[in-house]
C-alpha atoms as a PDB file:
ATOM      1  CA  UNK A   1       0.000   0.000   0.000  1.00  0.00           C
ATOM      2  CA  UNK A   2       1.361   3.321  -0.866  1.00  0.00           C
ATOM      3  CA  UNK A   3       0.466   6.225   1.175  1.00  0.00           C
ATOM      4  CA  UNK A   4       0.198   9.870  -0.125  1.00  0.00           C
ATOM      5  CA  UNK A   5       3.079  12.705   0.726  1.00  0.00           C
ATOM      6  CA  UNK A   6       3.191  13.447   4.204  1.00  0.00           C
ATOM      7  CA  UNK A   7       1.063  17.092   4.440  1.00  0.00           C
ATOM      8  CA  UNK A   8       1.746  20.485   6.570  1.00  0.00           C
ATOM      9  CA  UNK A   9      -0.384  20.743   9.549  1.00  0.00           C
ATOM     10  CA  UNK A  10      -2.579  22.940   8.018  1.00  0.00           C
ATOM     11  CA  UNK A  11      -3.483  20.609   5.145  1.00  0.00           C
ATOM     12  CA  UNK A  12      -3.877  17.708   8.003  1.00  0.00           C
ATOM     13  CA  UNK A  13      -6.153  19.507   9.631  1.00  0.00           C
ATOM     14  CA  UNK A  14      -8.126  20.279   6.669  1.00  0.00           C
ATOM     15  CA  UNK A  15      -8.007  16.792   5.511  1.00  0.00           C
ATOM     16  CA  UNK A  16      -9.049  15.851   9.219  1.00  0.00           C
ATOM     17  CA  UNK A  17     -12.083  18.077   8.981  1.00  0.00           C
ATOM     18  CA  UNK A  18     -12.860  15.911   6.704  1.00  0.00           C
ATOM     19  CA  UNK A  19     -12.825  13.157   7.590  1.00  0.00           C
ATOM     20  CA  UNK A  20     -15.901  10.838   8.169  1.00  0.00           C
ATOM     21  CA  UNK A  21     -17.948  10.512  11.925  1.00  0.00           C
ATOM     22  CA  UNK A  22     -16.601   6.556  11.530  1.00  0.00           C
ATOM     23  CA  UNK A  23     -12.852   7.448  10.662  1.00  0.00           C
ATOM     24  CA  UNK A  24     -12.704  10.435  13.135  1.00  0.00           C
ATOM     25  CA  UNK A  25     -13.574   7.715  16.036  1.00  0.00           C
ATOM     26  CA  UNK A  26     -11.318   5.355  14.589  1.00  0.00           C
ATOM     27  CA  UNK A  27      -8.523   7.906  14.711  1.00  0.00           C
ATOM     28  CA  UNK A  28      -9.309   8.541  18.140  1.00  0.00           C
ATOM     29  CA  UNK A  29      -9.410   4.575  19.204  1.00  0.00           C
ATOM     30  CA  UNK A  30      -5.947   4.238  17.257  1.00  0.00           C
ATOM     31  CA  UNK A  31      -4.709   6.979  19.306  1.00  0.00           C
ATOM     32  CA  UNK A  32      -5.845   5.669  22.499  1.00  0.00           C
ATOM     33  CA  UNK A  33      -3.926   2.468  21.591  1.00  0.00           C
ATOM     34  CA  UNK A  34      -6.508  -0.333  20.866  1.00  0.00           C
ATOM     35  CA  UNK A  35      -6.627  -2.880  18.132  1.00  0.00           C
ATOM     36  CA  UNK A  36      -8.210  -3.599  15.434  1.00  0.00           C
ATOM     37  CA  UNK A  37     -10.739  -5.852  17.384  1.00  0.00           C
ATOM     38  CA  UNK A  38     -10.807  -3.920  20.130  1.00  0.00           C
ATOM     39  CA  UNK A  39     -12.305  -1.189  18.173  1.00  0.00           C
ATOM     40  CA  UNK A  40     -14.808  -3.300  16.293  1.00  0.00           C
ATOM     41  CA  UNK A  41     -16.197  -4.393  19.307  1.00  0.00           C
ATOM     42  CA  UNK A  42     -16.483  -0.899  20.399  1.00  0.00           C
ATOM     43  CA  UNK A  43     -18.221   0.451  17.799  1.00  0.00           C
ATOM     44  CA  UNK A  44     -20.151  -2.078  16.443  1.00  0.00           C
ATOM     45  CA  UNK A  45     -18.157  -2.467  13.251  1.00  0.00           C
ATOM     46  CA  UNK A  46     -17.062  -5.457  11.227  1.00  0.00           C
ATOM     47  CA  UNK A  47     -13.234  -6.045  11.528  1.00  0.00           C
ATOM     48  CA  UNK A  48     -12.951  -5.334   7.513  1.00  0.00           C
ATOM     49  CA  UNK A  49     -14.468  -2.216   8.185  1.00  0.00           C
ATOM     50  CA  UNK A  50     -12.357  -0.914  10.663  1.00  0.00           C
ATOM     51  CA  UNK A  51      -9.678  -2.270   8.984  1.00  0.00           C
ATOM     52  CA  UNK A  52     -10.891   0.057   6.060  1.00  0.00           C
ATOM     53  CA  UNK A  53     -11.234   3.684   8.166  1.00  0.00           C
ATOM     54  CA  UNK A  54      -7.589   2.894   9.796  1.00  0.00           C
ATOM     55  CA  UNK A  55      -6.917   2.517   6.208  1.00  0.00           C
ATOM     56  CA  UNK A  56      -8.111   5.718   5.138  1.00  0.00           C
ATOM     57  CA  UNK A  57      -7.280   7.640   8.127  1.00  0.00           C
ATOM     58  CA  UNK A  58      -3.647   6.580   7.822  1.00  0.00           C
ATOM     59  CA  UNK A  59      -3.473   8.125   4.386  1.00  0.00           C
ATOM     60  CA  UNK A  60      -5.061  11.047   5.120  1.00  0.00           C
ATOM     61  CA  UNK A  61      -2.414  11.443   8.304  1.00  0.00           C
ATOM     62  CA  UNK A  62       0.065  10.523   6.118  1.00  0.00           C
ATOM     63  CA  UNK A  63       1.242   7.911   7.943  1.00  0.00           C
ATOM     64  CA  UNK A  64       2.870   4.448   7.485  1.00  0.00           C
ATOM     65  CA  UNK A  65       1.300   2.193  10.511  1.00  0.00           C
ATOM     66  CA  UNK A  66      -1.275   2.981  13.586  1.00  0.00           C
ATOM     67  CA  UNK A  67       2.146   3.195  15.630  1.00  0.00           C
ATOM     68  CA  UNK A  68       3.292   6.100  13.622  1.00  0.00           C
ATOM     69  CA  UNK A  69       0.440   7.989  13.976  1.00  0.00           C
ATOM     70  CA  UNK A  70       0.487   7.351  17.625  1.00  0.00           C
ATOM     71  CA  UNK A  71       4.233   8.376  18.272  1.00  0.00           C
ATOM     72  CA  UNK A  72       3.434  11.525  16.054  1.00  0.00           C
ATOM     73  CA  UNK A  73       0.701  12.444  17.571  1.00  0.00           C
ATOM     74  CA  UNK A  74       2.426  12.353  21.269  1.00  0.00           C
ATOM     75  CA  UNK A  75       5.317  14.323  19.089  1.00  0.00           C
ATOM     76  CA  UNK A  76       2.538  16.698  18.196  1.00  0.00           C
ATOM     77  CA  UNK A  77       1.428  17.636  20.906  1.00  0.00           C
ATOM     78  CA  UNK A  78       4.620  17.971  22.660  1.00  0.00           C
ATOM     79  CA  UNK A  79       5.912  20.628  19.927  1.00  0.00           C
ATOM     80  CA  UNK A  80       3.895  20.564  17.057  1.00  0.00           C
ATOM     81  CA  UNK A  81       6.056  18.546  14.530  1.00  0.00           C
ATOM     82  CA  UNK A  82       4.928  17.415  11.374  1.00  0.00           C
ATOM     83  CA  UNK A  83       5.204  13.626  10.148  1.00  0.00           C
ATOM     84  CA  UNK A  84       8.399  15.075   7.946  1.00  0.00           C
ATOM     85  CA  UNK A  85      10.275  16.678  10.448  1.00  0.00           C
ATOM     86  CA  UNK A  86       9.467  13.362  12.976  1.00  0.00           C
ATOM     87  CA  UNK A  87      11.011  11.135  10.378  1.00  0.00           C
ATOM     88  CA  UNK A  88      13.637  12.958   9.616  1.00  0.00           C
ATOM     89  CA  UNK A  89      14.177  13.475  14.234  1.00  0.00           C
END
């Protein structure tokens, strides 16, 4: 799977906005650490399709995994970094 360009924070936050209800709670769930089935179970999803919103929220974030977007998210908020500047740390 190939993921788009990593994007400023302005265009992240753009993207974010829109996002989907379903992804933005997936984002959140991925940030708080649970899996996959963790989050199905939550919401009341199918596995596939939270396997599709992490997906899609990964490429709009720009990121490679669910870890990455957790350790740049905790770089984030620490000092505002963007995914370049965190892979290139």
């Amino acid at each position: 799977m190939s993921h788009a360009a990593p994007m400023s924070a302005h265009e992240c936050f753009s993207e974010r906005r829109s996002m989907t209800e379903k992804q933005r709670t997936v984002r959140e769930l991925i940030l708080q650490g649970l899996s996959r089935s963790q989050m199905a179970k939550l919401t009341g999803l199918s596995e596939r399709a939270v396997a599709t919103h992490i997906e899609r929220v990964l490429d709009i974030e720009g990121a490679s995994s669910m870890r990455e977007l957790q350790a740049h998210e905790i770089d984030r908020l620490r000092g505002q970094m963007t995914i370049v500047q965190w892979r290139a740390a």
